[in-house]
Protein backbone atom coordinates (compact mmCIF):
# COMPACT_ATOMS: atom_id res chain seq x y z
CA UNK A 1 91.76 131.78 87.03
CA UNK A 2 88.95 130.16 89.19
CA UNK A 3 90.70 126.95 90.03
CA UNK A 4 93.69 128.91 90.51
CA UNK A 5 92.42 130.97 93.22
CA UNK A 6 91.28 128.12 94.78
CA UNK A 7 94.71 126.38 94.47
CA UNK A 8 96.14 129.23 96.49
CA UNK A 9 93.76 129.38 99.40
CA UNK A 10 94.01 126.09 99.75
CA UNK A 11 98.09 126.15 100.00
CA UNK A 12 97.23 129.83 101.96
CA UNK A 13 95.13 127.66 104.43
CA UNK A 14 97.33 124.46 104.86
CA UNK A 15 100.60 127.30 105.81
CA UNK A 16 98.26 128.64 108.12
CA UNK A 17 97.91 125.32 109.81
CA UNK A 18 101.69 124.91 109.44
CA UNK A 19 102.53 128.49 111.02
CA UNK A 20 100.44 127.65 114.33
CA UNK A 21 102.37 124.14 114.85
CA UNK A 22 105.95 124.09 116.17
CA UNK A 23 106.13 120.03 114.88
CA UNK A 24 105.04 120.53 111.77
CA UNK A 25 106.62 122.60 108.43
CA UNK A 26 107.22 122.25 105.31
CA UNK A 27 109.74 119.96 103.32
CA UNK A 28 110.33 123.06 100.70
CA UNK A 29 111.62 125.40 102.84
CA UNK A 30 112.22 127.92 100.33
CA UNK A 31 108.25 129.30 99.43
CA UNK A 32 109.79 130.18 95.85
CA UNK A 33 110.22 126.26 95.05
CA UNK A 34 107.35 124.99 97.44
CA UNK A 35 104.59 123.38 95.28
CA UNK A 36 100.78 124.94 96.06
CA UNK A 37 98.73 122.07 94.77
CA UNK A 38 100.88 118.55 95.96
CA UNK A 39 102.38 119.98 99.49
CA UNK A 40 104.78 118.00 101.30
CA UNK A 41 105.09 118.48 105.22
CA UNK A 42 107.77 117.40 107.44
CA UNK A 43 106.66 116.41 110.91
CA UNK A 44 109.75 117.07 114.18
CA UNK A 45 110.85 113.25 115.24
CA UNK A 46 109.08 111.37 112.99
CA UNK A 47 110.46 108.49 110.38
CA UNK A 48 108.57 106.40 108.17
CA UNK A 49 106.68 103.77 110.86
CA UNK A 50 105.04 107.41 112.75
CA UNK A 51 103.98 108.62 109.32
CA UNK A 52 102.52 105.49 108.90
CA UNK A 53 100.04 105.21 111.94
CA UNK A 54 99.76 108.98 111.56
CA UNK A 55 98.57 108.51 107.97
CA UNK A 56 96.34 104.86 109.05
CA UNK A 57 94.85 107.52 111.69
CA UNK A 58 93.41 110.00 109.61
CA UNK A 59 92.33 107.28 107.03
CA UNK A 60 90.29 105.34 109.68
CA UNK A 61 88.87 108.28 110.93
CA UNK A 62 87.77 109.11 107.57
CA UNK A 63 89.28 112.92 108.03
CA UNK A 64 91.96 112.32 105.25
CA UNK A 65 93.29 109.61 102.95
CA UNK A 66 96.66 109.39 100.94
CA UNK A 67 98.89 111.74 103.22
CA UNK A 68 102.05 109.80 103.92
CA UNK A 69 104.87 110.98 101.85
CA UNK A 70 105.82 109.39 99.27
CA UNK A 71 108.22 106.36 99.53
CA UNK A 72 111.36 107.46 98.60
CA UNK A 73 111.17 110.51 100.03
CA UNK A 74 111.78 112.05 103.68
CA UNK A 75 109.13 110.69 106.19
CA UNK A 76 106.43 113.60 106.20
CA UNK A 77 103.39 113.85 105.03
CA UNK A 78 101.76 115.16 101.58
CA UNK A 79 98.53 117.41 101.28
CA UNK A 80 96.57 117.52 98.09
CA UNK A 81 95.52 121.38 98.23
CA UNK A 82 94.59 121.32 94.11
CA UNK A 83 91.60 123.03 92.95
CA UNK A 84 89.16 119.52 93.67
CA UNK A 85 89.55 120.09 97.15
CA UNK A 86 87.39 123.26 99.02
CA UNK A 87 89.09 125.73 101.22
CA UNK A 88 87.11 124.51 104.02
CA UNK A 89 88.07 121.11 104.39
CA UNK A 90 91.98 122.29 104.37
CA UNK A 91 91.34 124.11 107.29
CA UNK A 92 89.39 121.30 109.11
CA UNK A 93 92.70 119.63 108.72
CA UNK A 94 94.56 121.03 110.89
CA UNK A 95 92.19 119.60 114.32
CA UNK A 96 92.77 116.21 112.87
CA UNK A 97 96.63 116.61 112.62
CA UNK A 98 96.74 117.49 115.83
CA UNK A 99 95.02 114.54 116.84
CA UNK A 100 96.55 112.10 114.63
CA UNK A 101 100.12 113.19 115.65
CA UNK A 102 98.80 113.41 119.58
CA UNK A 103 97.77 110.20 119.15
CA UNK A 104 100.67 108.55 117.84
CA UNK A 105 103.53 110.17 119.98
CA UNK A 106 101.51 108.98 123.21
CA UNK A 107 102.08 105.63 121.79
């Protein structure tokens, strides 16, 4: 029940981070079908070269590693909210993905 709860705040804190960014949402747009531990994001304009840099970004900078969707899927990104990851570092997400995605649209 533990790692459960956890599970949940973490997918409660990543759609927090979603709900306060007008570029970002989720792939699943139906919350009945939308996975809380593997969450995939979609992210407005971008395709699968954006996602990468985005992605490259946040791994450089050591804030997050293994976000890019996966290949066959819809360019977006994916965030592990499972119950190895704390509450805490979901919601210091959200500062980098503003960066990241900043960072990439200026070009």
């Amino acid at each position: 029940k533990g790692l459960q709860a956890r599970s949940d705040a973490n997918a409660a804190a990543l759609n927090t981070i979603v709900a306060e960014r007008d570029w970002l949402g989720h792939l699943a747009a139906d919350e009945a079908t939308r996975s809380k531990t593997s969450v995939c994001l979609t992210v407005e304009g971008a395709d699968a070269d954006f996602i990468k840099k985005f992605a490259a970004l946040l791994e450089k900078a050591e804030a997050a590693y293994d976000v890019a969707g996966y290949r066959d899927a819809p360019a977006g990104l994916r965030i592990w909210c499972g119950a190895t990851v704390e509450t805490a570092d979901i919601e210091a997400l959200g500062p980098w993905l503003d960066w990241a995605y900043a960072t990439v649209k200026a070009g």
